[in-house]
PDB file of N, CA and C in Angstrom:
ATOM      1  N   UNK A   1      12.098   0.848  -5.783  1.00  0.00           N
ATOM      2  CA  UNK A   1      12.033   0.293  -7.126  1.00  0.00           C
ATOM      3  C   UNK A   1      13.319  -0.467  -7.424  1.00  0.00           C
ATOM      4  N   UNK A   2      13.355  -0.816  -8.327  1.00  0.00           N
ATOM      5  CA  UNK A   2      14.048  -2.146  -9.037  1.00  0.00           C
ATOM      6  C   UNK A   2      15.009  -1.326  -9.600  1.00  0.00           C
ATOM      7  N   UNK A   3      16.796  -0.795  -9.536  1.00  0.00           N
ATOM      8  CA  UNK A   3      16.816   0.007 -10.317  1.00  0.00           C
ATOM      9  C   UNK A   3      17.583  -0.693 -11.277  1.00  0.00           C
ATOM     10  N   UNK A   4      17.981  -1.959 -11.357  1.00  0.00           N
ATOM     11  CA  UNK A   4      17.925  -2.783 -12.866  1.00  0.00           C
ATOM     12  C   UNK A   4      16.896  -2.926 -14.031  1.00  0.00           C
ATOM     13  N   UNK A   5      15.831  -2.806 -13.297  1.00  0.00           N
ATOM     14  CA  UNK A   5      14.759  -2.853 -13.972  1.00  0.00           C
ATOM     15  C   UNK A   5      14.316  -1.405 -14.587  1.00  0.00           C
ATOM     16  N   UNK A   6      14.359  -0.048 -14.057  1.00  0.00           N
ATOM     17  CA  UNK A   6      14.141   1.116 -14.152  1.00  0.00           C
ATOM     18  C   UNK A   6      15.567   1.194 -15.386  1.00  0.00           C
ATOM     19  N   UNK A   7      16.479   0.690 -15.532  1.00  0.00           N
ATOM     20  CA  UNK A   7      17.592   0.652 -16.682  1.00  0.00           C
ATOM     21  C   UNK A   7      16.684   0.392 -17.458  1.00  0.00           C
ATOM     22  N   UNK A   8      16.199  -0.615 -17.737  1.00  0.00           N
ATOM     23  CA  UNK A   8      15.902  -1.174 -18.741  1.00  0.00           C
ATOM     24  C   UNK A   8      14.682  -0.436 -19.629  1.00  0.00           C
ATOM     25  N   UNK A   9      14.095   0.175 -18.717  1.00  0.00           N
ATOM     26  CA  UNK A   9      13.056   0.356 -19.154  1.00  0.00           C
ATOM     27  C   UNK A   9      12.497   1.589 -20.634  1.00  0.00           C
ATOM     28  N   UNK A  10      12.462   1.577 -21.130  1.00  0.00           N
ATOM     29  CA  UNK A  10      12.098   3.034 -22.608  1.00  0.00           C
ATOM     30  C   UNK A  10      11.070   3.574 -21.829  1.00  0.00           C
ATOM     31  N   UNK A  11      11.629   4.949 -21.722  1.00  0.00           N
ATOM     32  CA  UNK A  11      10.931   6.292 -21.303  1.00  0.00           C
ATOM     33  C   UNK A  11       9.338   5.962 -21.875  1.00  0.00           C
ATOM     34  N   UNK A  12       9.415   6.269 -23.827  1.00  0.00           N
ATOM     35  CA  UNK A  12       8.399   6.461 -23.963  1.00  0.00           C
ATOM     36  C   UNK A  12       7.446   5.314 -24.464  1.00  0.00           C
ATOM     37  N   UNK A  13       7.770   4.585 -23.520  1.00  0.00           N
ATOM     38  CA  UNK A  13       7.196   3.052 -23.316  1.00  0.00           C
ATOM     39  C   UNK A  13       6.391   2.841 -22.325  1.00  0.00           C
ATOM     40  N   UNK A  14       6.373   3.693 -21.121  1.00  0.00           N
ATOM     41  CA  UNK A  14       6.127   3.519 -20.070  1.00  0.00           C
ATOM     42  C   UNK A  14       4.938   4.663 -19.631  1.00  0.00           C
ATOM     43  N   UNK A  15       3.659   4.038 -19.104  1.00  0.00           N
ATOM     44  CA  UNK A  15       2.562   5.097 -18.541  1.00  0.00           C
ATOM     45  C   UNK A  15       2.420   5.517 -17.110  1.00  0.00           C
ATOM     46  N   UNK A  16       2.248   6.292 -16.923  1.00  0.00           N
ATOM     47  CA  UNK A  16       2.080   6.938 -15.552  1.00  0.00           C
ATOM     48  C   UNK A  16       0.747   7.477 -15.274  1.00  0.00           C
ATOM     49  N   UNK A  17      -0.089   6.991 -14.449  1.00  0.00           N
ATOM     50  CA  UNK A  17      -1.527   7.313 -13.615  1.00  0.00           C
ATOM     51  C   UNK A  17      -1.880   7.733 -12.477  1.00  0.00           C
ATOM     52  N   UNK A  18      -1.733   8.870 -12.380  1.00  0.00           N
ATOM     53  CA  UNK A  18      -1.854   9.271 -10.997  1.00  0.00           C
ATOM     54  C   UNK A  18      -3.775   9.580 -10.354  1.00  0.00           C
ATOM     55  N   UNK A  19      -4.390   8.823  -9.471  1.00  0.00           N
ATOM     56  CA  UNK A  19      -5.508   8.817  -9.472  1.00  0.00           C
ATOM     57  C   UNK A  19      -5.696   9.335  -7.766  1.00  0.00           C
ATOM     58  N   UNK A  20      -6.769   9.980  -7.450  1.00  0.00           N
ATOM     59  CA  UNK A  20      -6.834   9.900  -5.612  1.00  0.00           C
ATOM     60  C   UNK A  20      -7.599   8.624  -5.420  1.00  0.00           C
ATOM     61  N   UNK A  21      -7.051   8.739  -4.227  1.00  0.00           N
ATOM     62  CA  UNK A  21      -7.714   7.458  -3.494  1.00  0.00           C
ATOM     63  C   UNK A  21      -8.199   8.048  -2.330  1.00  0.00           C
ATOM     64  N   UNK A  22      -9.399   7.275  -1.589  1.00  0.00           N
ATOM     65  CA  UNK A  22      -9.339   7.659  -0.794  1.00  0.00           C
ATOM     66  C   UNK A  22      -9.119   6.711   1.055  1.00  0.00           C
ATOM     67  N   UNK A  23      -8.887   5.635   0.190  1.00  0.00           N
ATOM     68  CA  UNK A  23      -8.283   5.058   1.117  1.00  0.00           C
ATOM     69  C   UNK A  23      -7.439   3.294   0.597  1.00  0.00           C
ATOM     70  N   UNK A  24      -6.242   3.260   1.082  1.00  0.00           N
ATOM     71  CA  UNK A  24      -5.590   2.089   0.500  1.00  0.00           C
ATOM     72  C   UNK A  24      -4.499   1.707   1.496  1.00  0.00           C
ATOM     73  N   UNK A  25      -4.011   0.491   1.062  1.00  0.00           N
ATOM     74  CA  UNK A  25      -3.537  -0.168   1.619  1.00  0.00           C
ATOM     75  C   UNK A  25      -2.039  -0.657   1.317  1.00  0.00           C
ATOM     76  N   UNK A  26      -0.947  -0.700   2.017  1.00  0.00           N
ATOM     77  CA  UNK A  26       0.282  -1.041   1.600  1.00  0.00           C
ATOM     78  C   UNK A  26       1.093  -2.204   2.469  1.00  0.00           C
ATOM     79  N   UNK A  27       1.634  -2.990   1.312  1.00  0.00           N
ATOM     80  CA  UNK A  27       2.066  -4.079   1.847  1.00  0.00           C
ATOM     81  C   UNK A  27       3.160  -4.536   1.249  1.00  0.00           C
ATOM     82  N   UNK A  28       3.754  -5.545   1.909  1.00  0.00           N
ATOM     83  CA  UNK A  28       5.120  -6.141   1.228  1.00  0.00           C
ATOM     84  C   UNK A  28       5.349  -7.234   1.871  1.00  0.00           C
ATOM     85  N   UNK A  29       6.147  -8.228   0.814  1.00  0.00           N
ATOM     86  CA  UNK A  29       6.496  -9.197   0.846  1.00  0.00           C
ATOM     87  C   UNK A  29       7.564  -9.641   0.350  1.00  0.00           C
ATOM     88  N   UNK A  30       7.987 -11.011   0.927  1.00  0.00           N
ATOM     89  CA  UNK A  30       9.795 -11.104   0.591  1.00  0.00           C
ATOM     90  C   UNK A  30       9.477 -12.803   0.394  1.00  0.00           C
ATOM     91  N   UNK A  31      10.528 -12.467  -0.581  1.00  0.00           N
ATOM     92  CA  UNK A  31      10.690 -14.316  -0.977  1.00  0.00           C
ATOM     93  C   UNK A  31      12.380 -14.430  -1.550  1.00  0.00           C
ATOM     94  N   UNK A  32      12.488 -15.832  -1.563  1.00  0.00           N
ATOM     95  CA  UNK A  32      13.984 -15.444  -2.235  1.00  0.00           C
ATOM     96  C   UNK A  32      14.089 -16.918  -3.567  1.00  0.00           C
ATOM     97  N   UNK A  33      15.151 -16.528  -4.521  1.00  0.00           N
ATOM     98  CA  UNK A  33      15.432 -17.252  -5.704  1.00  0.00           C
ATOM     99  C   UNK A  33      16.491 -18.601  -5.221  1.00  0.00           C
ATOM    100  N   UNK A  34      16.540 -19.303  -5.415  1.00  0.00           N
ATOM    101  CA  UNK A  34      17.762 -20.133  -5.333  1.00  0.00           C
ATOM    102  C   UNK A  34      18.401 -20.453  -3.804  1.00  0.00           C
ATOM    103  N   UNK A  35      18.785 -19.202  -3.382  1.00  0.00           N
ATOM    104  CA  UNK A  35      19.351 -19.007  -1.847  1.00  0.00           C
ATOM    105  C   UNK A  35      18.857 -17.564  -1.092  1.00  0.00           C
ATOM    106  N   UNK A  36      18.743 -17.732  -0.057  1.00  0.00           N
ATOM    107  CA  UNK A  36      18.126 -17.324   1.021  1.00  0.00           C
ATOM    108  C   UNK A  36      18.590 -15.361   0.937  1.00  0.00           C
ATOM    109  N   UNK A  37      20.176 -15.903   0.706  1.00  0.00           N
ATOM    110  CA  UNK A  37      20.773 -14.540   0.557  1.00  0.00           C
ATOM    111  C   UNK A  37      20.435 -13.803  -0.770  1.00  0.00           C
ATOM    112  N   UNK A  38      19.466 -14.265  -1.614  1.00  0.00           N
ATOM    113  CA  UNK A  38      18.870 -13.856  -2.691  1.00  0.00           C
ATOM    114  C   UNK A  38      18.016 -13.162  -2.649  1.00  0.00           C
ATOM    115  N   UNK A  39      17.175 -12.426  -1.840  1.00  0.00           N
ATOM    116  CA  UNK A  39      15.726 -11.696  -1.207  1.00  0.00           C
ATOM    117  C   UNK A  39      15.559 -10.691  -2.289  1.00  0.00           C
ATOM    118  N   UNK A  40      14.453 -11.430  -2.693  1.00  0.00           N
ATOM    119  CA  UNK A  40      13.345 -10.269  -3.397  1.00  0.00           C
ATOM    120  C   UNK A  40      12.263  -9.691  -3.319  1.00  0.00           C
ATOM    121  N   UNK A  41      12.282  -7.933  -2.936  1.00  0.00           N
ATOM    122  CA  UNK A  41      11.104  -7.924  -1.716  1.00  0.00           C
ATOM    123  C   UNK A  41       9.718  -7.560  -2.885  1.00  0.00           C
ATOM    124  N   UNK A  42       9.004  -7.536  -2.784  1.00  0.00           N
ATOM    125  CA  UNK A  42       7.464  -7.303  -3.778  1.00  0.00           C
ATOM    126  C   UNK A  42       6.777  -6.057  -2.700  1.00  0.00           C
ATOM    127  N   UNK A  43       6.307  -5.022  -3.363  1.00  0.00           N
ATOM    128  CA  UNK A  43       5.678  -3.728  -2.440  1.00  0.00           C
ATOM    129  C   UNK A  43       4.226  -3.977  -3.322  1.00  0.00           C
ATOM    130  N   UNK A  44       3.560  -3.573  -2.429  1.00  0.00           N
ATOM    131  CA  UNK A  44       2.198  -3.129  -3.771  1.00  0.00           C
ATOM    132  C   UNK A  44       1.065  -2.407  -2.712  1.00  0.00           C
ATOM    133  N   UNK A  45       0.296  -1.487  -3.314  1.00  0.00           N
ATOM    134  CA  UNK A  45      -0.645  -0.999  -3.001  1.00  0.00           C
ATOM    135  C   UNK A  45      -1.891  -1.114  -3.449  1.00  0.00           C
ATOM    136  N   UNK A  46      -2.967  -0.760  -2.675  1.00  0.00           N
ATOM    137  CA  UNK A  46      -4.668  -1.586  -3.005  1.00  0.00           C
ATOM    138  C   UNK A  46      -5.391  -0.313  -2.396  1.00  0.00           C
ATOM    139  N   UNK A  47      -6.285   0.066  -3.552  1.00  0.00           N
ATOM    140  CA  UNK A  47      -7.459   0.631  -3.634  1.00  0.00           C
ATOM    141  C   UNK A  47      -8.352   0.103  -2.654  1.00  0.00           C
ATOM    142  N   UNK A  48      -9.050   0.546  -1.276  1.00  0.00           N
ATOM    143  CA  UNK A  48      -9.770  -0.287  -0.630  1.00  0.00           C
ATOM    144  C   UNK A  48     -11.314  -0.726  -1.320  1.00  0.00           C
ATOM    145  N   UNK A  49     -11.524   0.748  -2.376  1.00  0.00           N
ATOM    146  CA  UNK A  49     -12.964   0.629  -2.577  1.00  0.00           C
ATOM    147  C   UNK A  49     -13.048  -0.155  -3.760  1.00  0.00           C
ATOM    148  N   UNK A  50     -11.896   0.016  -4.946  1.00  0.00           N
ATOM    149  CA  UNK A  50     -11.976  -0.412  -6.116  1.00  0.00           C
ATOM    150  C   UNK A  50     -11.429  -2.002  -5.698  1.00  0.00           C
ATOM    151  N   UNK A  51     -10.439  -1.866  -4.831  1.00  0.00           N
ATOM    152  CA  UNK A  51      -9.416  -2.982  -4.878  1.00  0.00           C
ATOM    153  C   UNK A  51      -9.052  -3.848  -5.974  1.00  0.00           C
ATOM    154  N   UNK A  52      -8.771  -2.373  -6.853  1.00  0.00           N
ATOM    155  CA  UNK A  52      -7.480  -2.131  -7.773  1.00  0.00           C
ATOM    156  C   UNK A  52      -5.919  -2.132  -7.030  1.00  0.00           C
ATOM    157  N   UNK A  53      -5.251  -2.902  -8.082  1.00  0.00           N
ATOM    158  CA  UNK A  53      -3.659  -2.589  -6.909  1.00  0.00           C
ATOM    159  C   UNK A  53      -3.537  -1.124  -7.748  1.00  0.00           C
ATOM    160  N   UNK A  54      -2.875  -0.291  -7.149  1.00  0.00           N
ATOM    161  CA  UNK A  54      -2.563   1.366  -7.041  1.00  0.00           C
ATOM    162  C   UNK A  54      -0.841   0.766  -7.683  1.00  0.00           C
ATOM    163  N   UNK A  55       0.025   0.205  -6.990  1.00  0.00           N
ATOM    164  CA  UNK A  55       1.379   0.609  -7.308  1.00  0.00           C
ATOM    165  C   UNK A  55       2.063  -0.596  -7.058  1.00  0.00           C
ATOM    166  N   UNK A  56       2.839  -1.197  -7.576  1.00  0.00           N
ATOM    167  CA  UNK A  56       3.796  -2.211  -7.265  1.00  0.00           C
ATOM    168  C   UNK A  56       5.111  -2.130  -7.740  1.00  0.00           C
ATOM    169  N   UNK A  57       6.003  -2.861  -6.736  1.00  0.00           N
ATOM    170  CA  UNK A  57       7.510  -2.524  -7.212  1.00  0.00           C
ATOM    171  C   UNK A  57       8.365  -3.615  -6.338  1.00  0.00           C
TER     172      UNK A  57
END
């Protein structure tokens, strides 16, 4: 996680869903802002059946 972003964030602002799955998928990706040495990586997870994303960060 982001932990600039996890600063920022209000406790009771924020929801939490915890669901089973029974099968999903995890992936990541990187890109960068301005310069190269800038990398910002993207995580996220996918529901295979719903293919709902489950989690991103």
């Amino acid at each position: 996680m982001n932990q600039r972003v996890l600063n920022l964030l209000n406790p009771d602002e924020v929801t939490v869903v915890i669901r089973l799955a029974d099968e999903a998928e995890m992936d990541e990706m990187w890109s960068f802002i301005g310069r190269k040495k800038d990398q910002r990586w993207l995580w996220h997870a996918i529901d295979h059946r719903s293919g709902k994303v489950m989690s991103e960060g």
